[in-house]
N, C-alpha and C. Protein backbone atom coordinates (compact mmCIF):
# COMPACT_ATOMS: atom_id res chain seq x y z
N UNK A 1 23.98 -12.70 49.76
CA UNK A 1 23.75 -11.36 49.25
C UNK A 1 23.97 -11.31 47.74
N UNK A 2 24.86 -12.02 47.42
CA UNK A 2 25.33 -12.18 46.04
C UNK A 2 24.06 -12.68 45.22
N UNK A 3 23.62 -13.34 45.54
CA UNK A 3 22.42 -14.41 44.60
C UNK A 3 21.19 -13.22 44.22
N UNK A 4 20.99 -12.71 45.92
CA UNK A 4 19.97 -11.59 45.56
C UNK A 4 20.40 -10.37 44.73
N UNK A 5 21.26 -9.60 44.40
CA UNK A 5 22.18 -9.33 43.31
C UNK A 5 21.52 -9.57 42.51
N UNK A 6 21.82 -11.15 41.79
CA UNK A 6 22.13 -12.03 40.59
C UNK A 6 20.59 -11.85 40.35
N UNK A 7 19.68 -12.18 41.06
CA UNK A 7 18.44 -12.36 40.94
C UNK A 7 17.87 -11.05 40.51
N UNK A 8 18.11 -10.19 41.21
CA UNK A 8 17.44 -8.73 40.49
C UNK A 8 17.77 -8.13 39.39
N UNK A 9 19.33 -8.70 39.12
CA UNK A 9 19.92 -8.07 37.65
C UNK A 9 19.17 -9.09 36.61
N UNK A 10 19.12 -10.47 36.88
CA UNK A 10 18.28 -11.36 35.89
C UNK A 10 16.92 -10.79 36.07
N UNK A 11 16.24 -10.39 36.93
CA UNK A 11 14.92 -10.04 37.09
C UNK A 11 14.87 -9.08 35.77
N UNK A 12 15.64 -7.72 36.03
CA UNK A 12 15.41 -6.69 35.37
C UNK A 12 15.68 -7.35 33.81
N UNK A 13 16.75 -8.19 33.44
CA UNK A 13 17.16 -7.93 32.46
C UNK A 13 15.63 -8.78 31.41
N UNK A 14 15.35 -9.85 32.08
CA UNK A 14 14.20 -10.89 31.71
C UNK A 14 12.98 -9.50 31.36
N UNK A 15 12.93 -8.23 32.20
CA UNK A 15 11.52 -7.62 32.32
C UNK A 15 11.84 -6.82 31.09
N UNK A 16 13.15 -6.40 30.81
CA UNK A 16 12.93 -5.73 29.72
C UNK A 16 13.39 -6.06 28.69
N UNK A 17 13.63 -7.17 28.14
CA UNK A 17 13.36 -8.44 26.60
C UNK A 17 11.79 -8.16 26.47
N UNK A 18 11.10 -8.76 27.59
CA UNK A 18 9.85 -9.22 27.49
C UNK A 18 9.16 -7.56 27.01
N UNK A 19 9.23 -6.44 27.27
CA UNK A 19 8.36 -5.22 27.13
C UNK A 19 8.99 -4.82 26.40
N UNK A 20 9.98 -5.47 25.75
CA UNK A 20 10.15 -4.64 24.09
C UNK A 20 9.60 -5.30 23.24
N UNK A 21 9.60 -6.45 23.32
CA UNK A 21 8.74 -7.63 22.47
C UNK A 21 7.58 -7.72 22.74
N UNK A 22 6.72 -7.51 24.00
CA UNK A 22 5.55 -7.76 24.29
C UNK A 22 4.34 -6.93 23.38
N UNK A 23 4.54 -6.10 23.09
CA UNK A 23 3.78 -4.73 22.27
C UNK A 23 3.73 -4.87 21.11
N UNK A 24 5.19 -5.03 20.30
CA UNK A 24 5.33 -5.06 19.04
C UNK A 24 3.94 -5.46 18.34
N UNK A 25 3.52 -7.24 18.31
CA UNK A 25 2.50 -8.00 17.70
C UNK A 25 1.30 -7.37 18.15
N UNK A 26 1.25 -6.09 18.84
CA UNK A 26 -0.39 -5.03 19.26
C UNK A 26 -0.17 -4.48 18.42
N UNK A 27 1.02 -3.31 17.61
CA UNK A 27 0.81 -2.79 17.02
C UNK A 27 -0.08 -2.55 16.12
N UNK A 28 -0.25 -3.59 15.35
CA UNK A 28 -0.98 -3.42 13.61
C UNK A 28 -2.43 -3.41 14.12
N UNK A 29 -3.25 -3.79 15.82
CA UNK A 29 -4.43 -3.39 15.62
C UNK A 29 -4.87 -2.26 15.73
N UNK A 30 -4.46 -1.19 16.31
CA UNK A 30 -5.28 0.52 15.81
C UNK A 30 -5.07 0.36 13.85
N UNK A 31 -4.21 0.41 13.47
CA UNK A 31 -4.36 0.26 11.46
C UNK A 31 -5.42 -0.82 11.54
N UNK A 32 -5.54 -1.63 12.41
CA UNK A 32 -7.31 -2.59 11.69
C UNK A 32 -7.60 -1.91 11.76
N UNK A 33 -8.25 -1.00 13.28
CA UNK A 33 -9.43 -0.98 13.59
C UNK A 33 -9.73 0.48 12.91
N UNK A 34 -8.62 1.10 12.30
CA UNK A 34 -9.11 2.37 11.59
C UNK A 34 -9.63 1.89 9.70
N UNK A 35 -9.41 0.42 9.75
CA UNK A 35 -9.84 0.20 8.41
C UNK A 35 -11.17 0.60 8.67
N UNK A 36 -11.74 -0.74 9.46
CA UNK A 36 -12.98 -1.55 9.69
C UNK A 36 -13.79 -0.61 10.49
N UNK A 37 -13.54 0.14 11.11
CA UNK A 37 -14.43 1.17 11.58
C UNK A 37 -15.44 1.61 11.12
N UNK A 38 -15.42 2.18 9.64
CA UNK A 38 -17.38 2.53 9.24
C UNK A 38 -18.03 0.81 9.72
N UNK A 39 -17.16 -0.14 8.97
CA UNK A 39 -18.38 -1.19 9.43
C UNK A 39 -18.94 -1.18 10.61
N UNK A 40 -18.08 -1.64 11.71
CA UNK A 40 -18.40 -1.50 13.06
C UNK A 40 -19.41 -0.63 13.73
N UNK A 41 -19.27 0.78 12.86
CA UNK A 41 -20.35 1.67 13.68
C UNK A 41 -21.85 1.07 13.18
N UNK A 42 -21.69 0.91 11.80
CA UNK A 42 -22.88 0.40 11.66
C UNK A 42 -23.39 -0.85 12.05
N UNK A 43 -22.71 -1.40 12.01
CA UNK A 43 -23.13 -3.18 12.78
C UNK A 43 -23.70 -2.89 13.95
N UNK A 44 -23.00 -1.65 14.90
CA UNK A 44 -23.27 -1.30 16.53
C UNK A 44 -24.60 -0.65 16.39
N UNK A 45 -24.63 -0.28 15.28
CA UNK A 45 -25.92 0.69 15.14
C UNK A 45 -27.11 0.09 14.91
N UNK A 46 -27.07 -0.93 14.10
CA UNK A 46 -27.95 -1.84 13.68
C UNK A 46 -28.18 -2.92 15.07
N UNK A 47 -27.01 -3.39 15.60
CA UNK A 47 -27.66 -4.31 16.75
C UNK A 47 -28.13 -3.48 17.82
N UNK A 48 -27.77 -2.36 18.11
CA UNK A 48 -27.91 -1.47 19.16
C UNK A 48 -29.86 -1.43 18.94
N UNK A 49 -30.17 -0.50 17.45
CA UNK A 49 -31.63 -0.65 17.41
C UNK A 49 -32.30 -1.96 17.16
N UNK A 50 -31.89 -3.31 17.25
CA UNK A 50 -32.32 -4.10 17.26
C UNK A 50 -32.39 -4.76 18.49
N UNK A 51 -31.60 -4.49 19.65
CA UNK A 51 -32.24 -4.81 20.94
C UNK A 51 -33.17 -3.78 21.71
N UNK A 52 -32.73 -2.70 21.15
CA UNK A 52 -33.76 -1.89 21.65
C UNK A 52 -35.17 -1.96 21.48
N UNK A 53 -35.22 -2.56 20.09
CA UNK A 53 -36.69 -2.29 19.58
C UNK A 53 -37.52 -3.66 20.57
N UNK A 54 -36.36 -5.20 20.41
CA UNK A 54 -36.86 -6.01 21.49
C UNK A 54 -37.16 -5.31 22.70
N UNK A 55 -36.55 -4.91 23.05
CA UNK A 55 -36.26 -4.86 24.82
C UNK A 55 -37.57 -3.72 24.98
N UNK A 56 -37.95 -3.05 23.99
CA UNK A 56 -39.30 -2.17 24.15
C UNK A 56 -40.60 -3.29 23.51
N UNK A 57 -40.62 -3.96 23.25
CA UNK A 57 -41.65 -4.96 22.77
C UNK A 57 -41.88 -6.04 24.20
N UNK A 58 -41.09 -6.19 24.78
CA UNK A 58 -41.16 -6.98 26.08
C UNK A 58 -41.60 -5.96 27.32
N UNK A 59 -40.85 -4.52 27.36
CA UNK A 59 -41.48 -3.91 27.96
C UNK A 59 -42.88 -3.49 27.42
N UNK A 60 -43.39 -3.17 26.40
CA UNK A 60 -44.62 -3.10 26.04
C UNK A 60 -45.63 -4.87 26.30
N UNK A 61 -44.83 -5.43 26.26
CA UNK A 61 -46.21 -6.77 26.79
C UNK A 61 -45.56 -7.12 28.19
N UNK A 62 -44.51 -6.93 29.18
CA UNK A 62 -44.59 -7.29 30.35
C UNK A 62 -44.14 -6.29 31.31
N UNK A 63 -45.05 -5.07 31.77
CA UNK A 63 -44.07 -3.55 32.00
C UNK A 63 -43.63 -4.56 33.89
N UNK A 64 -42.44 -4.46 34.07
CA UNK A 64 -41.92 -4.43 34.91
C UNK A 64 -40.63 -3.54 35.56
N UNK A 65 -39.86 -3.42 36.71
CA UNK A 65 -38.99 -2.23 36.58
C UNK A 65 -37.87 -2.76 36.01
N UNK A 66 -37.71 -4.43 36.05
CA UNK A 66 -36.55 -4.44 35.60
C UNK A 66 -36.55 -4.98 34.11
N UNK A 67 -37.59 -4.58 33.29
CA UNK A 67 -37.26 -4.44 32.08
C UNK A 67 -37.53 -2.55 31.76
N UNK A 68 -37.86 -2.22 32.47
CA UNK A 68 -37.55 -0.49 32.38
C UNK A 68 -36.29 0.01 32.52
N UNK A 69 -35.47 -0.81 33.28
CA UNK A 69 -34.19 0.10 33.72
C UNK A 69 -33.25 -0.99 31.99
N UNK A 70 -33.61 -2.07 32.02
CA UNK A 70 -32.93 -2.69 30.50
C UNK A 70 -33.61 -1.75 29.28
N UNK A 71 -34.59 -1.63 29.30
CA UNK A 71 -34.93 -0.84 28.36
C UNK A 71 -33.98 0.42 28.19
N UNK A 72 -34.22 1.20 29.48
CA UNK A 72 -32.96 2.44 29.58
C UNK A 72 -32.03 2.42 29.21
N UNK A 73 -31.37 0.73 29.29
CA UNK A 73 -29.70 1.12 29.18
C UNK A 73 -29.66 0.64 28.05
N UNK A 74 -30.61 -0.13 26.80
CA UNK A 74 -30.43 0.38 25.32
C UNK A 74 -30.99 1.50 24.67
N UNK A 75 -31.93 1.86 25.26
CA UNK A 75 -32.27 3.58 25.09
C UNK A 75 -30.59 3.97 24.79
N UNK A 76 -29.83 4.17 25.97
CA UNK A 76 -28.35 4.58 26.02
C UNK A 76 -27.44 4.43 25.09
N UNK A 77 -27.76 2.71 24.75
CA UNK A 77 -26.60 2.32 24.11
C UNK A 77 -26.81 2.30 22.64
N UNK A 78 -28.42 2.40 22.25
CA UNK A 78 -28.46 2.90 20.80
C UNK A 78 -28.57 4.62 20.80
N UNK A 79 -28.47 5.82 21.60
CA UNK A 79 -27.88 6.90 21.45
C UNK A 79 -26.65 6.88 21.36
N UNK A 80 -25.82 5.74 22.01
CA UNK A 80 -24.73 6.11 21.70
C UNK A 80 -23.98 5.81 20.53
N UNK A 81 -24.81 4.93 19.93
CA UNK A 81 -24.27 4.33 18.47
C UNK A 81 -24.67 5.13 17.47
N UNK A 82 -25.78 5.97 18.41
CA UNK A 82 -26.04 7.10 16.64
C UNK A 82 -25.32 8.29 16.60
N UNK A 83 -24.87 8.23 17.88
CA UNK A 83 -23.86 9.55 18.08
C UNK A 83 -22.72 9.32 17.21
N UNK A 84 -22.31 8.11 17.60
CA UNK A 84 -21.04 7.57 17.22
C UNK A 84 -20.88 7.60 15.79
N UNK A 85 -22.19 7.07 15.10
CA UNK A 85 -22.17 7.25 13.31
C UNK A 85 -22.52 8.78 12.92
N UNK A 86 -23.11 9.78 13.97
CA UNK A 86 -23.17 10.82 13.43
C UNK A 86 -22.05 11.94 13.28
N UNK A 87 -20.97 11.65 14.39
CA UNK A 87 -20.20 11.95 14.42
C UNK A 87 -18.86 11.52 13.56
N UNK A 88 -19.27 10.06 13.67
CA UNK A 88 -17.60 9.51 12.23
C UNK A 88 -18.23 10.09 10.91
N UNK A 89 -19.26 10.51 10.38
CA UNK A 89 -19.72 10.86 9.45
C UNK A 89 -20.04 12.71 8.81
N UNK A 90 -20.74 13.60 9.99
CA UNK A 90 -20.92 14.63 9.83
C UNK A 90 -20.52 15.41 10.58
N UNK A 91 -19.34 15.09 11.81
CA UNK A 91 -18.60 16.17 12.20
C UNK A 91 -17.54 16.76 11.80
N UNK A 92 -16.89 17.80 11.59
CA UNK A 92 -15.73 17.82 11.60
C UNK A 92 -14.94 17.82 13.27
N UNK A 93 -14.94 17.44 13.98
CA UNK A 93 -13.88 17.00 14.78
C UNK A 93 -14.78 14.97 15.35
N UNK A 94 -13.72 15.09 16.68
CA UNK A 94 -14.61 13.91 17.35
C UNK A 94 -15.30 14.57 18.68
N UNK A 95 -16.51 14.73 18.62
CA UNK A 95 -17.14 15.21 19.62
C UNK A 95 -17.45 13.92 20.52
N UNK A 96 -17.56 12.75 19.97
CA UNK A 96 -17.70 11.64 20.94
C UNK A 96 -16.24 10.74 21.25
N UNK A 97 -15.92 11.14 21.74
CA UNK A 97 -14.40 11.21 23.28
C UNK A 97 -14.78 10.24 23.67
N UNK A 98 -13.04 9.14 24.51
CA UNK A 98 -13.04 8.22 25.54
C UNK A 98 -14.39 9.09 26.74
N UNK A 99 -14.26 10.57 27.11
CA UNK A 99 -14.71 10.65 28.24
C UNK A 99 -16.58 10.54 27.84
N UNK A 100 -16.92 11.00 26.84
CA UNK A 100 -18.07 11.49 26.29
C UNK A 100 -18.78 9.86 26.16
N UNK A 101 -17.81 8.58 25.83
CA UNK A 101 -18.82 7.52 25.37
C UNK A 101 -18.32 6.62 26.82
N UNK A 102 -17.62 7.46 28.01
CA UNK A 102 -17.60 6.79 29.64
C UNK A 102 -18.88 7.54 30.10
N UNK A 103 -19.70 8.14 29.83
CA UNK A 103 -20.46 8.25 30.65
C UNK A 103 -21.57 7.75 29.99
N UNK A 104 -21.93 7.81 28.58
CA UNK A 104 -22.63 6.86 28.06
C UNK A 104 -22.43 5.44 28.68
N UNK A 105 -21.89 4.90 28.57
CA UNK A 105 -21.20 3.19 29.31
C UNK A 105 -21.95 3.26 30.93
N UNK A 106 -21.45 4.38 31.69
CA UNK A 106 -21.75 4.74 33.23
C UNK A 106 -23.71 4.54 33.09
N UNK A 107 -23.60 5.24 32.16
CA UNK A 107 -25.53 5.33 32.13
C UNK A 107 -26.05 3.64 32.10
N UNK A 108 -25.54 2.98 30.92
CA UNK A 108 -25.92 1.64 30.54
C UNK A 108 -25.68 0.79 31.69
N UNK A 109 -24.75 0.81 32.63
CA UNK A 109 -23.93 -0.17 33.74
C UNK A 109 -25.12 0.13 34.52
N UNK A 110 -24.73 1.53 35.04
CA UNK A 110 -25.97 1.82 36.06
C UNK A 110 -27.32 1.14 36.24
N UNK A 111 -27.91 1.48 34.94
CA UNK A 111 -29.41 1.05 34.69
C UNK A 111 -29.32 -0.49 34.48
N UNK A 112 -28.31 -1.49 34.06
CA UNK A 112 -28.40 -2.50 34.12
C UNK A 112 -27.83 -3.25 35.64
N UNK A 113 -27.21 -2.09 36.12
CA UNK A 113 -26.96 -2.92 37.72
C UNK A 113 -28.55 -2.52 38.50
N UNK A 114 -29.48 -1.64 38.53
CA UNK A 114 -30.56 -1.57 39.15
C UNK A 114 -31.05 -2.30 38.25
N UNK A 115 -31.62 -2.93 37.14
CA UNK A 115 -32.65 -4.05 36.53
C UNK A 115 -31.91 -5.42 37.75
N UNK A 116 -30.83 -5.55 37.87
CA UNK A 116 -30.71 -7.23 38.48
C UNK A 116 -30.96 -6.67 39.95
N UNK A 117 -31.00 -5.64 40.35
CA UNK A 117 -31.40 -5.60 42.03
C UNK A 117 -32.59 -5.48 42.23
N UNK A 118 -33.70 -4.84 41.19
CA UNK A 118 -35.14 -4.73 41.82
C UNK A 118 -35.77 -5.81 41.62
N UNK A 119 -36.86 -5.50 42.40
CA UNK A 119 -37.77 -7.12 42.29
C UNK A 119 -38.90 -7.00 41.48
């Protein structure tokens, strides 16, 4: 009985060293990622309309459904990158939200899980 004791007080004491230290070295990335952020939107923005414009050039020379439903889900994912720069740029609040760019994501998943199921 004793050992199991010993074992749960070492358990606990091992779990919480480790989750005070574990986090710390995360900290400093939200301060990146609020540097580097204009870049990012635009990089997203720029590759976003650059697969799109492919992925409509393939659907324009090979119309099939499952380059229609890929087409869709960069349709999606370059709205969502212009949202994203229109909003870090000319809103005053953030109108594009964790929940607002989950259903953007939900749209893109979707339409890319029906492109690999149809024939």
């Amino acid at each position: 009985m004793r050992k199991i004791i010993l074992f749960a007080i070492l358990v606990s004491l091992i779990q919480g060293v480790f989750a005070a230290n574990f986090w710390e070295p995360l900290r400093a990335i939200p301060e990146i990622a609020v540097v580097i952020n204009p870049i990012i939107i635009w990089l997203l923005f720029l590759v976003s309309l650059s697969i799109l414009i492919i992925s409509a050039l393939a659907f324009n020379k090979k119309r099939s459904q499952q380059l229609f439903f890929v087409t869709i889900a960069f349709i999606f994912l370059f709205l969502k990158s212009s949202l994203n720069l229109v909003d870090f740029y000319f809103s005053p609040g953030y109108f594009m939200n964790f929940a607002v760019q989950g259903i953007f994501d939900f749209v893109v998943m979707l339409s890319l899980l029906l492109a690999i199921f149809r024939k």
